[in-house]
Protein backbone atom coordinates (compact mmCIF):
# COMPACT_ATOMS: atom_id res chain seq x y z
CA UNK A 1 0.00 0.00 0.00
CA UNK A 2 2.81 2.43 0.98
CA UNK A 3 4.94 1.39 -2.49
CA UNK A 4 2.77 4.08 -4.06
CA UNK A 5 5.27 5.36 -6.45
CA UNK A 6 3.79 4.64 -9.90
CA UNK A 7 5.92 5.36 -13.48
CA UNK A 8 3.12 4.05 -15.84
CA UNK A 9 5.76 3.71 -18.42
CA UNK A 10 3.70 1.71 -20.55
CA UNK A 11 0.84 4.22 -20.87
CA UNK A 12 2.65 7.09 -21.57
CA UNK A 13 4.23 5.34 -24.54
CA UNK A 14 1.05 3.85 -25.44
CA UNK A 15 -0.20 7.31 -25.94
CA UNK A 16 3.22 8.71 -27.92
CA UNK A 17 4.09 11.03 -24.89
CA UNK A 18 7.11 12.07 -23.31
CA UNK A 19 7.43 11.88 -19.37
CA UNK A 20 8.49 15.58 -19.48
CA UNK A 21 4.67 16.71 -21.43
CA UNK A 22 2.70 14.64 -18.97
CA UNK A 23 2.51 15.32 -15.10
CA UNK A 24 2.32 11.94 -13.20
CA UNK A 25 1.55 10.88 -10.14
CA UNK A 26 4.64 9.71 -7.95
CA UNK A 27 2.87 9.07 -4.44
CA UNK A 28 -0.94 7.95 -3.95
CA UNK A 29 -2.21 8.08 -0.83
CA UNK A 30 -4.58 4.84 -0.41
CA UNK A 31 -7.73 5.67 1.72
CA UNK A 32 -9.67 3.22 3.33
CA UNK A 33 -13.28 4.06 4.02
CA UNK A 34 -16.68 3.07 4.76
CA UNK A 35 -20.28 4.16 5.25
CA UNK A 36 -21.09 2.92 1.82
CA UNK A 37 -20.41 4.44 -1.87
CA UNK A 38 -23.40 6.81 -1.34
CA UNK A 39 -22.43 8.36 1.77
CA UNK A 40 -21.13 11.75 2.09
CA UNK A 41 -17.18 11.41 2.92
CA UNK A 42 -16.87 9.27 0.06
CA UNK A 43 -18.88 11.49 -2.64
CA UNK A 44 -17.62 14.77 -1.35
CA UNK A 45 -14.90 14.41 1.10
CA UNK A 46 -12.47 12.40 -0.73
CA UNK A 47 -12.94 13.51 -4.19
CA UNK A 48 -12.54 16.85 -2.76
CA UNK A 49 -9.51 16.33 -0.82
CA UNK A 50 -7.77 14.47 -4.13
CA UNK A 51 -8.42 17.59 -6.22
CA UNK A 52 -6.86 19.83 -3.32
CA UNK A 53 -4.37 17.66 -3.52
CA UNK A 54 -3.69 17.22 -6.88
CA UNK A 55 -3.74 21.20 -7.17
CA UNK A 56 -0.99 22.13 -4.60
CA UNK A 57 1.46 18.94 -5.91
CA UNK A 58 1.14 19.74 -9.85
CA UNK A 59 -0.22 16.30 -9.71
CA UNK A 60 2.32 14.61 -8.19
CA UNK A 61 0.37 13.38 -5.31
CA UNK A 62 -3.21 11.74 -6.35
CA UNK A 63 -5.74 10.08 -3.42
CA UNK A 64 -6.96 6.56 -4.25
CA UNK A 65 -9.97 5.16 -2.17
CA UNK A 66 -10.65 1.57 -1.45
CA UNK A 67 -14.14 0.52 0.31
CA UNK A 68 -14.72 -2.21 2.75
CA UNK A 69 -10.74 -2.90 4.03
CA UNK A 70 -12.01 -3.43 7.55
CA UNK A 71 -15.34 -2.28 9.62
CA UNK A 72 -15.76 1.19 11.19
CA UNK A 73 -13.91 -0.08 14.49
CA UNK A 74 -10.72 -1.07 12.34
CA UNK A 75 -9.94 2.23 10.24
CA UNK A 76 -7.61 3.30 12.60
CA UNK A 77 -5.22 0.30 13.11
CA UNK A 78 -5.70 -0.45 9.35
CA UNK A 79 -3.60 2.98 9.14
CA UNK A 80 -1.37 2.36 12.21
CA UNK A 81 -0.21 -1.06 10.61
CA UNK A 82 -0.04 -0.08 6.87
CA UNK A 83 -3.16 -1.42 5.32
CA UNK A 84 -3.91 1.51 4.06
CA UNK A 85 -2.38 5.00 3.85
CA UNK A 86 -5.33 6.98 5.39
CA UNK A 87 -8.96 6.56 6.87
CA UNK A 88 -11.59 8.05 8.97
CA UNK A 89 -12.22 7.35 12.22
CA UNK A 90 -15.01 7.51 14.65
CA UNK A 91 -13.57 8.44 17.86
CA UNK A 92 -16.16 6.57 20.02
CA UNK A 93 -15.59 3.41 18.57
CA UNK A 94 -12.61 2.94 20.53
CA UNK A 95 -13.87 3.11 23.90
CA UNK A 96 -10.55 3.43 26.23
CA UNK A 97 -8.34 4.87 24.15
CA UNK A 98 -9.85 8.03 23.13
CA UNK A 99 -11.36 10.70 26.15
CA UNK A 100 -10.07 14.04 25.60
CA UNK A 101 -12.19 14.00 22.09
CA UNK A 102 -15.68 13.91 23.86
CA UNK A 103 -14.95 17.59 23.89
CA UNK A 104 -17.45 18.40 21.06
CA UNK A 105 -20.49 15.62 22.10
CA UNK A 106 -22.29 17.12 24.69
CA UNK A 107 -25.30 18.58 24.51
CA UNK A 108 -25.05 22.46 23.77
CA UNK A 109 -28.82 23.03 23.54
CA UNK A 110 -28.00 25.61 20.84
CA UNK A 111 -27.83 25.29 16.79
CA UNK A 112 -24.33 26.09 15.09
CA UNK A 113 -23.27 24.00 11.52
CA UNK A 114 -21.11 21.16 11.68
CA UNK A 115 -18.45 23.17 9.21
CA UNK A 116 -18.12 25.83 11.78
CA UNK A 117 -18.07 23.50 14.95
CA UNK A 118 -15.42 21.02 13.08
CA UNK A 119 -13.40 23.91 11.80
CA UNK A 120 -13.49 25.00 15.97
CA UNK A 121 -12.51 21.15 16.80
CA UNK A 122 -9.58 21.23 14.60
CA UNK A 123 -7.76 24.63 16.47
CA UNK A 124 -9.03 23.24 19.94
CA UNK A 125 -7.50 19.87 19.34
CA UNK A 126 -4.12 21.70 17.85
CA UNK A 127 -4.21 23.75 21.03
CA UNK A 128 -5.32 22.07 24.23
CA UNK A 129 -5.95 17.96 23.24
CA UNK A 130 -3.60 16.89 20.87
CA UNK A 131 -0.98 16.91 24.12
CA UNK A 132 -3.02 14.09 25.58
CA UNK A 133 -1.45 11.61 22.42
CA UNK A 134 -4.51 9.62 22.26
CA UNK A 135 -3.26 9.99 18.20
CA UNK A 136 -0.20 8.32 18.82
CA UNK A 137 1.71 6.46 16.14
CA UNK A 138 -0.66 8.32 13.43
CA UNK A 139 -0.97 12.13 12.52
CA UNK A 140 -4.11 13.79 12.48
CA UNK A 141 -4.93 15.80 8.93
CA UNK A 142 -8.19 17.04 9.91
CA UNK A 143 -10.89 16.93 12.89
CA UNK A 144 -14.51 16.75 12.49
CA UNK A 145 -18.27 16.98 14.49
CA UNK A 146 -21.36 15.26 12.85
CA UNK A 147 -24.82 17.55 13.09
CA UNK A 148 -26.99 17.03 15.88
CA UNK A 149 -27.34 13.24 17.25
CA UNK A 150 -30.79 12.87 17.95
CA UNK A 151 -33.29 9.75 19.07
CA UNK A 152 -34.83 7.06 16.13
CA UNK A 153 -37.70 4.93 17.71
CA UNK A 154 -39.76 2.02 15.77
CA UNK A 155 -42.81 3.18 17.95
CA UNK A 156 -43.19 6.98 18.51
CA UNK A 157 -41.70 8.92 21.63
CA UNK A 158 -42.92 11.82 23.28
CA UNK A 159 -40.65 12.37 25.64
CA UNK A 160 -37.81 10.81 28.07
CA UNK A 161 -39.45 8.79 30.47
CA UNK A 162 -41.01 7.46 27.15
CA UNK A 163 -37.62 6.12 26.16
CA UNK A 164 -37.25 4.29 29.37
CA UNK A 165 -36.18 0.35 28.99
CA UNK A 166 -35.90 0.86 25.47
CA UNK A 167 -33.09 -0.76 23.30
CA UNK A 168 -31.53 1.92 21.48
CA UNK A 169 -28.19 2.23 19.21
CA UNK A 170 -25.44 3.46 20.80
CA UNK A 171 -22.06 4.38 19.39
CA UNK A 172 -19.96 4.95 22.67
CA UNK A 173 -18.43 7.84 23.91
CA UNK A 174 -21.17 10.69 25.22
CA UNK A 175 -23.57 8.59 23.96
CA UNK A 176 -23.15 6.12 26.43
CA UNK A 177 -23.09 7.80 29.23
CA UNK A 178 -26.58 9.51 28.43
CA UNK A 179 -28.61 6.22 27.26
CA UNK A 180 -27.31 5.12 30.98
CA UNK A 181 -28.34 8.24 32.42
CA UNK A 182 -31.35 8.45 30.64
CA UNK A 183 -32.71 4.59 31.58
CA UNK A 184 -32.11 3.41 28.20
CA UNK A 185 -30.76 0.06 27.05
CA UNK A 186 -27.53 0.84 25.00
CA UNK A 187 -26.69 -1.56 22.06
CA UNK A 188 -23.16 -1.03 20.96
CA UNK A 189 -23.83 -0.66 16.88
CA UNK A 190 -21.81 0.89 14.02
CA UNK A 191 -24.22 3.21 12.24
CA UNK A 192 -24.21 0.48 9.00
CA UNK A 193 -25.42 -2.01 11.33
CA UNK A 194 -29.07 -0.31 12.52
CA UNK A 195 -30.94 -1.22 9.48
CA UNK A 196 -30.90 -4.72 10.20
CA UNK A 197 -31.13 -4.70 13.85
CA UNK A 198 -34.14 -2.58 13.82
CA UNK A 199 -35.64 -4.62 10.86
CA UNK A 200 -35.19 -7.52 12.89
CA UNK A 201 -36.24 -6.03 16.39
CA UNK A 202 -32.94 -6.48 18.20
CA UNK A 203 -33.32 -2.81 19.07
CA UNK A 204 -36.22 -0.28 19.04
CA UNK A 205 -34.38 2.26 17.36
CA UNK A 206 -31.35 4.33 17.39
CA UNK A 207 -28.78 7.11 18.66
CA UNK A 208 -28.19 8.85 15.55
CA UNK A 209 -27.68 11.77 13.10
CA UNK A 210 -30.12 13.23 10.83
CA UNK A 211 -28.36 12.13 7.84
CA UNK A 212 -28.81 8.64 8.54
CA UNK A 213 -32.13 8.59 7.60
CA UNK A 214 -30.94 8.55 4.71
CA UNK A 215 -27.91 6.93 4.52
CA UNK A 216 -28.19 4.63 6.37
CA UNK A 217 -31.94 3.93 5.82
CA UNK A 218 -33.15 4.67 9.39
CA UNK A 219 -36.22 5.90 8.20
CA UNK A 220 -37.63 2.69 7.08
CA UNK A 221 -36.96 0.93 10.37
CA UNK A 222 -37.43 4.02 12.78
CA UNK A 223 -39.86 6.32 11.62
CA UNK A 224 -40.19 8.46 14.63
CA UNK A 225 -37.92 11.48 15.82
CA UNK A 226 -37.22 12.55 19.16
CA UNK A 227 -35.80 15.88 19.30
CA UNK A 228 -34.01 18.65 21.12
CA UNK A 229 -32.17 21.71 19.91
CA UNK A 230 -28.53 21.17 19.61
CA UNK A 231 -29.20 17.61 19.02
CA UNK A 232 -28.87 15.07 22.53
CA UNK A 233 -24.84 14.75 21.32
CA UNK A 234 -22.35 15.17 18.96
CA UNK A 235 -19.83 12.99 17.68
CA UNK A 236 -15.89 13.21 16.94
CA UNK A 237 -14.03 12.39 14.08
CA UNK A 238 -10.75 12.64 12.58
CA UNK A 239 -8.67 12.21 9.09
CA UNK A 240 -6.23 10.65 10.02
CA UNK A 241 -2.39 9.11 7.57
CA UNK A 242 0.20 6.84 8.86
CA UNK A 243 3.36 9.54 9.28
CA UNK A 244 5.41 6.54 6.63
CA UNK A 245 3.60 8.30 3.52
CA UNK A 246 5.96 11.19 3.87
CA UNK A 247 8.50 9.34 3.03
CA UNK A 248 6.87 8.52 -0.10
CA UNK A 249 6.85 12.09 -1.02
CA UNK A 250 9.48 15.65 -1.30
CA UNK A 251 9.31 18.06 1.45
CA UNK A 252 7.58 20.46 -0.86
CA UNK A 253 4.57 18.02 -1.28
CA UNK A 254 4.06 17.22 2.34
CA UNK A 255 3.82 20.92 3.02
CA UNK A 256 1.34 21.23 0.18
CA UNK A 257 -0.92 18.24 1.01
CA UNK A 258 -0.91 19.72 4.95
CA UNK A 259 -1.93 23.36 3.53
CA UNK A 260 -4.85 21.77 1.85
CA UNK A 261 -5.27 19.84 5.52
CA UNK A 262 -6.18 20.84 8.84
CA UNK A 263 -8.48 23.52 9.16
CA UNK A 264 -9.72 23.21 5.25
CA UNK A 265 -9.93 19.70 5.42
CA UNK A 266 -11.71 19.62 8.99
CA UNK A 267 -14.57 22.28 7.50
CA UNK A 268 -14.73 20.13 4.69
CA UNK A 269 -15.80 17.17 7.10
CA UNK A 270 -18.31 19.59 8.48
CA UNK A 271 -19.80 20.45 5.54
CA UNK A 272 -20.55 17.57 3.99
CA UNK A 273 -22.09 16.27 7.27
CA UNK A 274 -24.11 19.88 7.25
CA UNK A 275 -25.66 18.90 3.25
CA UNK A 276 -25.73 15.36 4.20
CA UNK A 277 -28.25 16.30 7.43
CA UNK A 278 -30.44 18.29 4.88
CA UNK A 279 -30.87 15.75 2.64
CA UNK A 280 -31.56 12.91 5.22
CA UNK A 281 -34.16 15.35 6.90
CA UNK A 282 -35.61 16.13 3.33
CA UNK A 283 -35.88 12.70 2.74
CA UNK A 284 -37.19 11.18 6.13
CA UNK A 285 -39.56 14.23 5.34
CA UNK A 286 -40.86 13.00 2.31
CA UNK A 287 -40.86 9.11 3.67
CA UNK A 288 -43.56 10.23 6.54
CA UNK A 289 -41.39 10.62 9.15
CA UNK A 290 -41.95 12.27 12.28
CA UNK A 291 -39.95 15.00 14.26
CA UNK A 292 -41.24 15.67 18.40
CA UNK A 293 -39.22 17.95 20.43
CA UNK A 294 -38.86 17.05 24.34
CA UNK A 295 -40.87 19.11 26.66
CA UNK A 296 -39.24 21.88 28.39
CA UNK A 297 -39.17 20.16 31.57
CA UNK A 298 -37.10 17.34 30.04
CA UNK A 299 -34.60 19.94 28.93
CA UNK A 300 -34.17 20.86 31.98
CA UNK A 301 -33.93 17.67 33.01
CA UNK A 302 -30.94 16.99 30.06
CA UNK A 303 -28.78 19.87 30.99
CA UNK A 304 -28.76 18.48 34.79
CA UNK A 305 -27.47 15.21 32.98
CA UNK A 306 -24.77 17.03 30.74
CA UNK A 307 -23.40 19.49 33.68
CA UNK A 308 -22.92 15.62 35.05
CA UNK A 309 -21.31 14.01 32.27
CA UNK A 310 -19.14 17.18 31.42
CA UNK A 311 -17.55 17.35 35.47
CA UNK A 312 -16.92 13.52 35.26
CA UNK A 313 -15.01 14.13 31.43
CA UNK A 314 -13.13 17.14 33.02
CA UNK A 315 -12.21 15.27 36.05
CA UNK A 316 -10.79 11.87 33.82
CA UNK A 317 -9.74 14.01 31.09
CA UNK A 318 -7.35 16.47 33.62
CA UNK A 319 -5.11 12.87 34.00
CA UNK A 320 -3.95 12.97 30.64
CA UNK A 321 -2.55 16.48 31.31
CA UNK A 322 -6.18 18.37 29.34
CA UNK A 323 -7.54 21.40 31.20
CA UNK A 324 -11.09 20.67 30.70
CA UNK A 325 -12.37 24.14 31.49
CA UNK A 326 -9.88 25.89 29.42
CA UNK A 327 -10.39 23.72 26.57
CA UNK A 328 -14.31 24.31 26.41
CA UNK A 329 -13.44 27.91 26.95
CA UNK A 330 -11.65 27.58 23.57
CA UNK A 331 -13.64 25.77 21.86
CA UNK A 332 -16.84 28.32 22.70
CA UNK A 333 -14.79 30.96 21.45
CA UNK A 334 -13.30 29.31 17.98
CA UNK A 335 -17.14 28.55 17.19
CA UNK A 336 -17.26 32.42 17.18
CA UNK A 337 -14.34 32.96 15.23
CA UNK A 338 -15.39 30.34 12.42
CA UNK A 339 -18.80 31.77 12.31
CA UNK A 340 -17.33 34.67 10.69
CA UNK A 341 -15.46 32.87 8.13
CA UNK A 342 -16.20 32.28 4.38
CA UNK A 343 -18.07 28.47 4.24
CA UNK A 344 -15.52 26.07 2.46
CA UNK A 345 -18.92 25.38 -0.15
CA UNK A 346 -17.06 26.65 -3.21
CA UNK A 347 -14.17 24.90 -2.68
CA UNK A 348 -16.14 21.53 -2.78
CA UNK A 349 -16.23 18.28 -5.17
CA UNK A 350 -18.85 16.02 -5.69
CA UNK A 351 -19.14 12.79 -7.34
């Protein structure tokens, strides 16, 4: 996978041209992914990123995507061992290993995109988590939050004690700790595993995003909504290479492909979560489904949970040398600060 060097000798002279009229790729960067070929990071994200990339190196550096190396849980020691070059990674999959990054889950109660909140993440993490090394052995490109995580039920939910003994989807992290808190059953599911679990009644619905619906077909299984502003969680991702593909590559090209990185990359992520919510609400929309908010009094009754969760993060999270406090303070204040940014939407790809 690493050997990515790649002369094409025999095509050039198939075609009569000289190596010095025709750019060619000398490093490919093999990504492993998943969430099927329909899902957002793979008809946005990547081709996006490849262009970027393909821009800043003159073409020497090209992206190549392969589907279905490994499940969800894998992506990251797929890159740590060599599989592949480069992956995503859902941070909550990897229960243990990965605290500080349940930073951006918690309930907020307030609306802000997923561009502006991963383009936040990204400078937070650069500033106050990355010193925890919960990264170790691969480096991070690019950071990014999903939209608003909110309740899927088979039968329909009015409020929290309505969830109560329920089976629900769970993906770890935040989302853990509230099913518990709220009396709910917690499966432990990747998201490409609901459909069939809720088809076949092993749970009564899910812990999701609004773009699942969609993509992942939650709204034939689970065609009811639960709601709060904000969304019940968030959840953490990150772009992440094994540090050998440098060596694959000139000093000028790794500087390029990390311009066209971090921050861009991370409100890239955002941004195709941001469409990708749309178009799963627009769809459930059209499919019948149906969207309840929780009661005031169960708001109240969620932030009581989150100031909870949040002092037991901050008190874990202060052992691998994160101030808690300062890093939400950070966080807070880079939302502003992206908020006033251009959106990365013209900059985008789609397949």
């Amino acid at each position: 996978m690493n050997n990515s060097t790649r002369l094409m000798i025999g095509a050039v002279a198939a075609v009569g041209l000289s190596f010095g009229t025709q750019a060619l790729a000398q490093t490919t960067i093999t990504v492993s992914t998943w969430g099927g070929p329909n899902h957002g990071v793979n008809t946005m994200v990547w081709p996006t990123w490849k262009a970027w990339i393909e821009e800043a190196t003159d073409d020497r550096v090209t992206v190549e995507v392969i589907h279905d190396l490994g499940p969800p849980a894998s992506q990251m020691a797929l890159v740590a061992d060599g599989v592949a070059d480069a992956s995503w990674i859902f941070h909550a999959h990897m229960a243990g290993r990965f605290l500080a990054t349940q930073l951006p889950e918690f309930p907020t109660f307030e609306e802000f995109s997923s561009e502006d909140a991963s383009a936040a993440y990204w400078h937070t993490h650069q500033e106050h988590l990355a010193q925890a090394g919960e990264h170790r052995g691969i480096d991070v490109m690019a950071m990014g939050v999903h939209g608003p995580g909110q309740i899927f039920t088979r039968d329909k939910v009015e409020d929290l004690d309505g969830l109560a003994g329920k089976r629900l989807r769970v993906g770890g992290g935040v989302m853990s700790g509230l099913a518990e808190a709220m009396d709910v059953i917690g499966v432990a599911l990747p998201p490409t595993g609901v459909y069939e679990a809720a088809s076949q009644g092993v749970v009564d619905g899910a812990m999701l995003t609004l773009e699942s619906l969609k993509s992942f077909r939650v709204a034939e299984v689970a065609p009811h909504t639960l709601t709060v502003d904000g969304g019940f969680y968030r959840g953490s991702f990150a772009i992440v290479v094994n540090p050998m593909i440098w060596d694959q590559m000139s000093e000028e090209d790794r500087v390029a492909v990390q311009d066209v990185s971090g921050e861009r990359l991370s409100r890239l992520f955002g941004y195709m979560m941001d469409v990708s919510d749309e178009r799963g609400v627009e769809f459930g929309k059209a499919e019948g489904q149906t969207f309840t908010p929780i009661p005031e009094s169960d708001v109240e009754a969620l932030r009581e949970i989150t100031d909870r969760l949040i002092a037991d993060w901050s008190e874990s999270v202060s052992e691998r040398g994160v101030n808690a406090e300062e890093a939400l303070a950070y966080f807070y204040d880079q939302l502003d600060v992206a908020a006033e940014q251009d959106s990365i939407a013209p900059r985008v790809v789609e397949h």
